[in-house]
Protein backbone atom coordinates (compact mmCIF):
# COMPACT_ATOMS: atom_id res chain seq x y z
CA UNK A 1 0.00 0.00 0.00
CA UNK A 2 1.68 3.43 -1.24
CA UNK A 3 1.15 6.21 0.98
CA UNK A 4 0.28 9.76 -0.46
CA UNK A 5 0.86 12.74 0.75
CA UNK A 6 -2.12 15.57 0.46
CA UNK A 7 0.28 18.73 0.43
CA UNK A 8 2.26 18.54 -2.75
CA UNK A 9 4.71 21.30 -3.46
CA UNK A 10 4.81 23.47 -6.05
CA UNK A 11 7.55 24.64 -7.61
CA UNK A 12 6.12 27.92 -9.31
CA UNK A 13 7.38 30.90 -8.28
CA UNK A 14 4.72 33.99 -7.05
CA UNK A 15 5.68 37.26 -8.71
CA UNK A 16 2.51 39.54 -7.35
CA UNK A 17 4.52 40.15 -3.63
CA UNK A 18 7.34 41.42 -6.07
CA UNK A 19 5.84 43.46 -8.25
CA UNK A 20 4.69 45.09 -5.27
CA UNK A 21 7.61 45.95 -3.65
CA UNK A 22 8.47 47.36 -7.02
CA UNK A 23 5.15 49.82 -6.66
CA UNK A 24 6.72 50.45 -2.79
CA UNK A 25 9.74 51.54 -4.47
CA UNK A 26 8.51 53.72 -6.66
CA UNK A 27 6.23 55.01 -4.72
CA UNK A 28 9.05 55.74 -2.30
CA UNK A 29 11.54 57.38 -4.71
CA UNK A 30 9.10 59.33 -5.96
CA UNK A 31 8.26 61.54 -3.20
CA UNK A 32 11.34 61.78 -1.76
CA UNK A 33 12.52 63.26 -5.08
CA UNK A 34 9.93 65.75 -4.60
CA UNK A 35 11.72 67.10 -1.25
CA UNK A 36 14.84 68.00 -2.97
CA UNK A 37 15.00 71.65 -3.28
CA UNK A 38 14.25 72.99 -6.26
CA UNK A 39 16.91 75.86 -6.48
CA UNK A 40 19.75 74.97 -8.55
CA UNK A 41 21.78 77.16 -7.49
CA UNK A 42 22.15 78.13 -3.61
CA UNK A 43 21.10 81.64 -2.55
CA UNK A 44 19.59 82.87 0.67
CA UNK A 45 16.46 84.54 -0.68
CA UNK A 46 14.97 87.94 0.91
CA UNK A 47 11.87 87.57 3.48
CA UNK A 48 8.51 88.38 2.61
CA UNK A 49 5.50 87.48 4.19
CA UNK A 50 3.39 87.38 1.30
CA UNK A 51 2.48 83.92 -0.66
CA UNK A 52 1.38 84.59 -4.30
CA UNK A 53 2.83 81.99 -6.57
CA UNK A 54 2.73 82.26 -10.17
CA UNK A 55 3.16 79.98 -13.09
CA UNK A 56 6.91 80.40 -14.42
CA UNK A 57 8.19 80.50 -17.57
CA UNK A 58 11.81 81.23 -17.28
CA UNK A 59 13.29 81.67 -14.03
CA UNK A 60 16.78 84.01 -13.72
CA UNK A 61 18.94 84.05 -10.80
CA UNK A 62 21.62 86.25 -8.76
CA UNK A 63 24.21 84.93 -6.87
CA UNK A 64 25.87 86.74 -4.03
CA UNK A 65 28.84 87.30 -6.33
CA UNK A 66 26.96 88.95 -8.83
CA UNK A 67 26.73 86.54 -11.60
CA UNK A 68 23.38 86.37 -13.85
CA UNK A 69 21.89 82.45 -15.02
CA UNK A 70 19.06 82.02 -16.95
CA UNK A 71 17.65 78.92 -15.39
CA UNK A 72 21.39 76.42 -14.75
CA UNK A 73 23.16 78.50 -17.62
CA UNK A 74 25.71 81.67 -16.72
CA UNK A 75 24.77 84.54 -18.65
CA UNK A 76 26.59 87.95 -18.94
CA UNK A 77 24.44 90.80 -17.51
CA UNK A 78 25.33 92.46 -21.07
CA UNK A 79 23.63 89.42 -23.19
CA UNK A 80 20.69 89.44 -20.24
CA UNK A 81 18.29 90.93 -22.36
CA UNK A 82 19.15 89.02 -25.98
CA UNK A 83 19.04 85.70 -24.29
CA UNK A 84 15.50 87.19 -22.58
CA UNK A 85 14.25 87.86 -26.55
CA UNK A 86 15.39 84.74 -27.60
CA UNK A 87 13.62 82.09 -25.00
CA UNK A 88 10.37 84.97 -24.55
CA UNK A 89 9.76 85.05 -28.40
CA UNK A 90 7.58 82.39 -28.65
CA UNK A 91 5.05 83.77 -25.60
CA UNK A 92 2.85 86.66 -25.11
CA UNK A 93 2.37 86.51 -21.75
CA UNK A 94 5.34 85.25 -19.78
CA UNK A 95 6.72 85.47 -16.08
CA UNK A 96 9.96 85.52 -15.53
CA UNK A 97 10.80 85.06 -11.56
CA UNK A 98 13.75 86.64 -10.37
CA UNK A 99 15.65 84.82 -7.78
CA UNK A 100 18.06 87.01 -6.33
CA UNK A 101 20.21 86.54 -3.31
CA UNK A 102 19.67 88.82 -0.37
CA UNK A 103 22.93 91.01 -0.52
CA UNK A 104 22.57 91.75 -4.18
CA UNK A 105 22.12 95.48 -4.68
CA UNK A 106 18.97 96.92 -6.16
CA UNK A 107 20.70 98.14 -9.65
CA UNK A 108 21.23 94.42 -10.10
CA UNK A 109 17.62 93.49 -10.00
CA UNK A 110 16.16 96.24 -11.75
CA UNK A 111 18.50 95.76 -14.65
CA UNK A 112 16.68 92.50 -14.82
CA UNK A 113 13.61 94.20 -14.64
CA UNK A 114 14.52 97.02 -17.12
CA UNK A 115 15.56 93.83 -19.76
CA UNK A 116 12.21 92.34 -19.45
CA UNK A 117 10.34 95.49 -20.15
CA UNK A 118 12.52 95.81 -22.71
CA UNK A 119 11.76 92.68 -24.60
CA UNK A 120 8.36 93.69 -24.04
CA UNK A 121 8.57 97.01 -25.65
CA UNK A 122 10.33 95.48 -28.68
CA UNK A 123 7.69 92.82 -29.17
CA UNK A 124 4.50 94.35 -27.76
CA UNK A 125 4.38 91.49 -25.28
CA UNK A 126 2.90 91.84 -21.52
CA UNK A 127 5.83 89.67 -19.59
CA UNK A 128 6.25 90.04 -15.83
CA UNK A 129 8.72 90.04 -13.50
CA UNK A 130 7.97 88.57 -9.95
CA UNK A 131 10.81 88.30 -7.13
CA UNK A 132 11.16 85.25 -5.39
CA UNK A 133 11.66 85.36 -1.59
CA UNK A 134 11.70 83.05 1.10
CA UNK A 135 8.53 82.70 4.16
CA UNK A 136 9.14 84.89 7.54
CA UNK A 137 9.86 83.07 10.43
């Protein structure tokens, strides 16, 4: 008499506890990517208590040594307003946001200002300038 055992073994191999720990993953690496800071380049932004955001189109930053970038790419302050033309062309109504580090002196930011109008002179457009500061504490 052959005895037989009820619980046979399988040898297949579940995937659906792996696929997910993929969607954990993902999941996971998703919103910690989220956290990272969004500045690409450091500054230590003015205070303001106010909280309008806007919808950006091209954002151009001061550093505390005085150099211009149009989003991650150095810019002379002299080619400021042709490099302005060339990206704003395509847009009627554009904001630019102006991140500028706390120590920069006002002639700095205006001449930003004073390139966007400007570009908007020369191409009858209605761009805006908005500077970016950090909350009070």
């Amino acid at each position: 008499m052959a005895i037989q055992t009820r619980n046979k073994r399988s040898v297949a191999f579940s995937m659906a506890s792996m696929s997910d720990l993929v969607f954990l993953l993902l999941i996971f690496f998703m919103l910690t990517s989220t956290l990272v800071a969004p500045n690409a380049i450091k500054l230590l932004l003015p205070e303001s208590s106010s909280k309008a955001m806007a919808k950006q189109t091209i954002t151009v930053y001061i550093n505390e040594s005085y150099q211009y970038f149009l989003e991650d790419r150095p810019v002379d302050e002299r080619l400021l307003e042709e490099e302005l033309i060339r990206i704003l062309l395509p847009e009627s109504e554009a904001t630019v946001v102006l991140r500028a580090d706390q120590t920069v002196p006002i002639q700095n930011i205006v001449s930003v200002i004073d390139a966007v109008n400007i570009v908007n002179e020369k191409n009858l457009t209605k761009h805006k300038v908005i500077l970016a500061t950090r909350p009070k504490r």
